[in-house]
Protein backbone atom coordinates (compact mmCIF):
# COMPACT_ATOMS: atom_id res chain seq x y z
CA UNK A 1 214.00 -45.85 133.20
CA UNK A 2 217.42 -43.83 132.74
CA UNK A 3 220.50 -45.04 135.19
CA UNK A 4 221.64 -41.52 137.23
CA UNK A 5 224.41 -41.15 139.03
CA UNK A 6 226.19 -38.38 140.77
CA UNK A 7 229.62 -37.96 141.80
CA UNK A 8 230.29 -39.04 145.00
CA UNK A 9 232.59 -36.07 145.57
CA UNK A 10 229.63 -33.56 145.14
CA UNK A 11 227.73 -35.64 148.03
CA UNK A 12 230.81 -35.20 150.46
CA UNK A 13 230.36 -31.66 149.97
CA UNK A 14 226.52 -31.37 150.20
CA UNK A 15 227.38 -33.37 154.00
CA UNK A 16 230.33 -30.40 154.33
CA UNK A 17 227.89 -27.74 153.14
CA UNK A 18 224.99 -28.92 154.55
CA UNK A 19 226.85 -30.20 158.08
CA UNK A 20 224.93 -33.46 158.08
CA UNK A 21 226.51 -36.79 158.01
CA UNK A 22 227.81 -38.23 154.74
CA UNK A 23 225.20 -41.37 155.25
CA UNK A 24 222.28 -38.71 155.31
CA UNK A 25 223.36 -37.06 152.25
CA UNK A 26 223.65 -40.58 150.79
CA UNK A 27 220.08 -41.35 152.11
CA UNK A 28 219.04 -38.01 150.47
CA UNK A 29 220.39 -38.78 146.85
CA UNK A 30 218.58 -42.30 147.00
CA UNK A 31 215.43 -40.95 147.73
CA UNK A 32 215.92 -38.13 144.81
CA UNK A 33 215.99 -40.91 142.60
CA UNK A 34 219.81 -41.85 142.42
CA UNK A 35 220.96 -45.04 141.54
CA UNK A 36 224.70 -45.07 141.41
CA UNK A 37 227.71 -42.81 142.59
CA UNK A 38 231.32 -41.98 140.20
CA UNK A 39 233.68 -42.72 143.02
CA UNK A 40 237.34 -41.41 142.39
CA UNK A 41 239.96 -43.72 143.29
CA UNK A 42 241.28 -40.99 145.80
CA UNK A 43 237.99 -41.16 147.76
CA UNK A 44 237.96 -45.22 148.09
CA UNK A 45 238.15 -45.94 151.81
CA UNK A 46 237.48 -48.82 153.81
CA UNK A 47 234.02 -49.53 154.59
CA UNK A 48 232.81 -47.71 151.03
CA UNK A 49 231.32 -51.06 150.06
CA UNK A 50 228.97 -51.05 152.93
CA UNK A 51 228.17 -47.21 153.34
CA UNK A 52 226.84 -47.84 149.92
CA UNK A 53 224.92 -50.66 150.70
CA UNK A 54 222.95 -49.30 153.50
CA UNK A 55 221.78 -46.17 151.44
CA UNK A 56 220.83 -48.66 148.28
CA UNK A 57 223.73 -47.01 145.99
CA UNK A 58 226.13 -48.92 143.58
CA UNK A 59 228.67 -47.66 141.78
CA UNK A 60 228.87 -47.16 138.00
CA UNK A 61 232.77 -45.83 137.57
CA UNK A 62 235.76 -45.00 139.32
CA UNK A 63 237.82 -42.02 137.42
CA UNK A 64 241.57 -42.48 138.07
CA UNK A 65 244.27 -40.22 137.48
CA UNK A 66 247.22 -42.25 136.44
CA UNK A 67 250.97 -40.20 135.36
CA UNK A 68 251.33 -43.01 132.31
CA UNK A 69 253.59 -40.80 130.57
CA UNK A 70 256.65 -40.81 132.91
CA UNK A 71 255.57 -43.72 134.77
CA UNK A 72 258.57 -46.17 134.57
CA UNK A 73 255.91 -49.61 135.87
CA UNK A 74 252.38 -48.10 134.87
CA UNK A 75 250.53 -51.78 135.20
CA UNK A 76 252.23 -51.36 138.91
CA UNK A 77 250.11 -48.62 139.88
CA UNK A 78 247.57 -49.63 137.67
CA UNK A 79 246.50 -53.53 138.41
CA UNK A 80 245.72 -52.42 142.60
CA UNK A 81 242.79 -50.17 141.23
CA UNK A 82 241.67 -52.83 138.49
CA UNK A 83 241.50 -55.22 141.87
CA UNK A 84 239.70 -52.63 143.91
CA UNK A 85 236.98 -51.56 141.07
CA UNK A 86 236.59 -55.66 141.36
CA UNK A 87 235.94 -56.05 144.67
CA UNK A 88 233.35 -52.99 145.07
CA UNK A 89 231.50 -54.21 141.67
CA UNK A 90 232.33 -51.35 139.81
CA UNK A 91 232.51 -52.28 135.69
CA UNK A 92 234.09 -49.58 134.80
CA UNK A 93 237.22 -47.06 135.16
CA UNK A 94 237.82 -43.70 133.66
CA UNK A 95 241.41 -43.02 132.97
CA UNK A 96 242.76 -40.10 132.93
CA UNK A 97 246.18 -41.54 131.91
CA UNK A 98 248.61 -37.96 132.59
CA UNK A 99 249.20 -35.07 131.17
CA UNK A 100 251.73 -33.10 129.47
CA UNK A 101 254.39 -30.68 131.68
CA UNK A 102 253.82 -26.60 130.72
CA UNK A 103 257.39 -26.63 129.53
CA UNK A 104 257.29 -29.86 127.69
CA UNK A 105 258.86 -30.25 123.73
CA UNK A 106 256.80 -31.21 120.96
CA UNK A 107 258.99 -34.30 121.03
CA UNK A 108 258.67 -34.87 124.88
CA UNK A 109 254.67 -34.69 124.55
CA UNK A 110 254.69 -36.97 121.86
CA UNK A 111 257.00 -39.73 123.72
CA UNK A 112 254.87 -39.28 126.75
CA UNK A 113 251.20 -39.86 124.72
CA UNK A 114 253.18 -42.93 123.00
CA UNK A 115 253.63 -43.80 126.69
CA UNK A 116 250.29 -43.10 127.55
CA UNK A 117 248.96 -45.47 124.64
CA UNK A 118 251.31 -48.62 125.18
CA UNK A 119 250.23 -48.41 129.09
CA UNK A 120 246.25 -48.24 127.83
CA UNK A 121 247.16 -51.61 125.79
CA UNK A 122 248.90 -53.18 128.03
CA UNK A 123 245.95 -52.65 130.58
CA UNK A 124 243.14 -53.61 128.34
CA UNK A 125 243.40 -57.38 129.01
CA UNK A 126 243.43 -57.54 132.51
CA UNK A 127 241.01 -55.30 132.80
CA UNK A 128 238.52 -57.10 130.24
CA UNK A 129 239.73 -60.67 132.44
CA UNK A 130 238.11 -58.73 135.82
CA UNK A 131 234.59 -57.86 133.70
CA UNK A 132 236.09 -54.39 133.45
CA UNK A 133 235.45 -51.76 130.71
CA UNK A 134 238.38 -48.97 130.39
CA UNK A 135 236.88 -45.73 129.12
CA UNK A 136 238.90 -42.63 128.47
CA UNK A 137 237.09 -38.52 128.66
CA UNK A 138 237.81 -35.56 126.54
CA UNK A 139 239.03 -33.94 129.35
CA UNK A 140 239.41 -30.60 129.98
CA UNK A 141 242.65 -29.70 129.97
CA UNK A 142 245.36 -28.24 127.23
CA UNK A 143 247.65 -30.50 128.73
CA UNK A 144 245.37 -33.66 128.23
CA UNK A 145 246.48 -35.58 124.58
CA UNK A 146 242.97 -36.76 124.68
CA UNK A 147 240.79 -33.30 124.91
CA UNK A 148 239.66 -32.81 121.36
CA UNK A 149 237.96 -35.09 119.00
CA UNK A 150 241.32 -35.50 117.15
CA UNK A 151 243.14 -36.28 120.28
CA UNK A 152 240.51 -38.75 121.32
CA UNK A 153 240.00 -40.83 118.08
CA UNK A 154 243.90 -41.71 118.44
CA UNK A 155 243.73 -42.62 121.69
CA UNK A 156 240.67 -44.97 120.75
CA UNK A 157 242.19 -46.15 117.50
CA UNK A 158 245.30 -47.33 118.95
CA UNK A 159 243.44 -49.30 121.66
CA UNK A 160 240.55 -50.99 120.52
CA UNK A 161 239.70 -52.26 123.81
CA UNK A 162 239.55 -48.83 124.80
CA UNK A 163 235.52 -47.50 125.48
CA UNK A 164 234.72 -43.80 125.58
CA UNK A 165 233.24 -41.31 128.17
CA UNK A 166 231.16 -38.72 126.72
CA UNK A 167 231.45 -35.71 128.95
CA UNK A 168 228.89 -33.20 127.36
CA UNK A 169 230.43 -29.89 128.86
CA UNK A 170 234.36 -30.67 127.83
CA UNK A 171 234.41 -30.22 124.11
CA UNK A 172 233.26 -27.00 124.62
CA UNK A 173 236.69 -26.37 126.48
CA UNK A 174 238.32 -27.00 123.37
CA UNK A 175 236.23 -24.56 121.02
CA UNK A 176 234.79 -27.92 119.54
CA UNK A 177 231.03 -28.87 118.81
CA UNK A 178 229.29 -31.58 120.98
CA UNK A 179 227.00 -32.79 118.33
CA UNK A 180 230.02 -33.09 115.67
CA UNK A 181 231.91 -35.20 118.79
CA UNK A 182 229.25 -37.35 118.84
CA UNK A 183 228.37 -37.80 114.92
CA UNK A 184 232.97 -38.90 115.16
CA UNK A 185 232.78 -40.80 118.51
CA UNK A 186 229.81 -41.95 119.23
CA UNK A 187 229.84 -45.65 118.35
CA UNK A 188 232.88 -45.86 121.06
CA UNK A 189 230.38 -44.32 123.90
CA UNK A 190 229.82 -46.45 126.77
CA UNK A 191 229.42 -43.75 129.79
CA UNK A 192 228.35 -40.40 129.88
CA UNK A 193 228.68 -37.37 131.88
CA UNK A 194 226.04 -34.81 132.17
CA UNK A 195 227.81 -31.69 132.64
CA UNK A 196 226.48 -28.13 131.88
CA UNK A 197 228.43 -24.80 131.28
CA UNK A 198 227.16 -21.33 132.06
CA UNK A 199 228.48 -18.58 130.39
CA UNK A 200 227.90 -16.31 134.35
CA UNK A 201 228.39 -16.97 137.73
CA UNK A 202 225.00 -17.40 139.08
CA UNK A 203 226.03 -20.69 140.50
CA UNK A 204 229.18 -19.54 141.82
CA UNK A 205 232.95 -20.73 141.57
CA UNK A 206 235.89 -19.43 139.67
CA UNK A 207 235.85 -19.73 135.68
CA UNK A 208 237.59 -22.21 134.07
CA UNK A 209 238.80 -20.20 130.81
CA UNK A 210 238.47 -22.34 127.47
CA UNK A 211 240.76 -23.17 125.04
CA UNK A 212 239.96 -19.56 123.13
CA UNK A 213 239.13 -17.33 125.81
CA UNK A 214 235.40 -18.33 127.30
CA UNK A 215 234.61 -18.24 130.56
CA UNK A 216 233.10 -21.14 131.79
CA UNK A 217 231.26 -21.74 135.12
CA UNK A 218 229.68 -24.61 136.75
CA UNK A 219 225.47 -24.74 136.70
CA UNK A 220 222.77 -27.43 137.74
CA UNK A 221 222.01 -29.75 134.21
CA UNK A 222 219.66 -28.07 131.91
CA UNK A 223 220.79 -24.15 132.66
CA UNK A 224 223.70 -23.33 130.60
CA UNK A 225 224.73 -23.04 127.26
CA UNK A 226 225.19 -26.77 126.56
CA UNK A 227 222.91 -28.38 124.24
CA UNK A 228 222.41 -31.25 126.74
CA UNK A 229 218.63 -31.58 125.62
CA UNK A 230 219.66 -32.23 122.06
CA UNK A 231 222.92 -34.72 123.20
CA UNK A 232 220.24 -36.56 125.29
CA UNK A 233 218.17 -36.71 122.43
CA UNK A 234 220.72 -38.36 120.12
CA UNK A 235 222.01 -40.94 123.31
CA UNK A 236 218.56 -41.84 123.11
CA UNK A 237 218.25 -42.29 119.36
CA UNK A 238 221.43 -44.30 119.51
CA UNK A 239 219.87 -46.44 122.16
CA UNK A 240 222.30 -45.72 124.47
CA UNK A 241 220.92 -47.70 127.70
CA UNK A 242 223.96 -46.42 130.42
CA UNK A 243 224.73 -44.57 133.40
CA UNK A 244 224.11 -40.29 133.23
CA UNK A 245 226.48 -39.19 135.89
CA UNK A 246 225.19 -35.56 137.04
CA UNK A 247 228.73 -33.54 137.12
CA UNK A 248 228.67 -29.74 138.63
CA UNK A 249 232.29 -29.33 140.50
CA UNK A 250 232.58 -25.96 142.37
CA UNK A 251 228.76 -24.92 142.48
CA UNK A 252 227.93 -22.74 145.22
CA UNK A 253 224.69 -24.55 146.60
CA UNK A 254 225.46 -28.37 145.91
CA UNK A 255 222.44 -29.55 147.23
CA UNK A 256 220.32 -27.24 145.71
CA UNK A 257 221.93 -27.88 142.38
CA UNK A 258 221.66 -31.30 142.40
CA UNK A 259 218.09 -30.96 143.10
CA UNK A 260 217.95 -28.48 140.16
CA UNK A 261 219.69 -31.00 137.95
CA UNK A 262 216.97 -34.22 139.03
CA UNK A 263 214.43 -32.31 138.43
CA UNK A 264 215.10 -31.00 134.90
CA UNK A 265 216.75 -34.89 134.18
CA UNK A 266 212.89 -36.00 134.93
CA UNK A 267 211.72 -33.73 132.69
CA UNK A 268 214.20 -34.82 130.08
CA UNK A 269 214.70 -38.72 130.41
């Protein structure tokens, strides 16, 4: 049976939207057939380990954003998460190590993804010493050194210990193919997102505008333009055996998405 998560941000808002109590809309994801949650580092509280718990949830990854570029003591800010991804038995954390300023210099963007890299290594050891995988996105930002496949492949060649997270709606951000991503980094693949882009607002939100002009919009898995049958198809060729982390950020109906989203995943997995 496939591993599903969801983000655990999209279940604070189904509590917000749906004004029920967080531990009911954890309750409700369990009994859709959830396994695990993607907790950000900026929504780790006290008492996560045990709101979990009673609903049957575990986590499978905790994205961090990290400013690696400028940061004078990145292990500093670094090495507290590694410690708190230990104690809550997650085995793995997204980075998203910074980004580049609007008004940066070619020069100043290229000291700050040298920056970026030399942090990555430095972590890689502690991390693996704590049973912890560090995966990097292609995420979806012009500012992000690691949102194309070129971008990406130097981030992973420079840091072997480095594992990727293969976020199925990003490369179309950057005008790139998802199929071609995964022929170039698919080996590397160790966590993926399941994200799906429509091309209107049915589901609601603001567009995020792509790299060349699209406009983008958030929709349940299986009901934009996102090949995410054929990308399932090839994880599963590969044998990939991971967590799918359902991802639909600013959707108007979060439950009713999410539901939308299981039930084309059963379908499909």
């Amino acid at each position: 049976m496939a591993k599903i998560a969801v983000f655990y941000d999209h279940l604070l808002e189904i509590a917000r939207q749906e004004r029920i109590p967080l531990a009911q809309a954890l309750q409700m994801a369990r009994q859709m057939g959830i396994d695990y949650v993607e907790v950000s580092s900026h929504c780790i509280s006290p008492g996560l380990g045990e709101e979990l718990a009673a609903a049957g949830l575990k986590i499978s990854c905790i994205p961090c954003f990290f400013d690696f570029g400028r940061d004078p003591d990145p292990l500093a800010s670094a090495l507290p998460v590694l410690e708190t991804a230990k104690s809550l038995g997650a085995d793995k954390l997204l980075l998203v190590p910074g980004f580049w300023g609007e008004e940066d210099s070619l020069a100043q963007q290229e000291q700050q993804t040298e920056n970026m890299l030399s942090a990555i290594q430095a972590l890689v050891g502690p991390a693996a010493k704590k049973g912890i995988t560090l995966t990097i996105e292609d995420y979806d930002s012009r500012l992000a050194p690691y949102a194309t496949i070129k971008g990406l492949r130097r981030f992973l060649a420079r840091c072997p210990g480095l594992a990727l997270t293969f976020d199925t709606g990003n490369f179309r951000y950057s005008g790139e193919d998802e199929k071609a991503a995964w022929a170039a980094l698919g080996d590397r693949v160790v966590h993926v997102h399941l994200k799906d882009r429509a091309l209107t607002p049915a589901y609601g939100s603001e567009p995020l505008a792509a790299a060349g002009g699209e406009r983008l919009f958030p929709c349940p898995v299986g009901q934009g333009a996102i090949p995410i049958w054929q990308l399932i198809e090839l994880l599963k060729e590969n044998e990939y055996f991971g967590v799918y982390t359902i991802e639909h950020y600013g959707v108007r109906n979060m439950l009713a998405c999410l539901r939308q989203s299981i039930d084309w995943l059963r379908q499909n997995l």
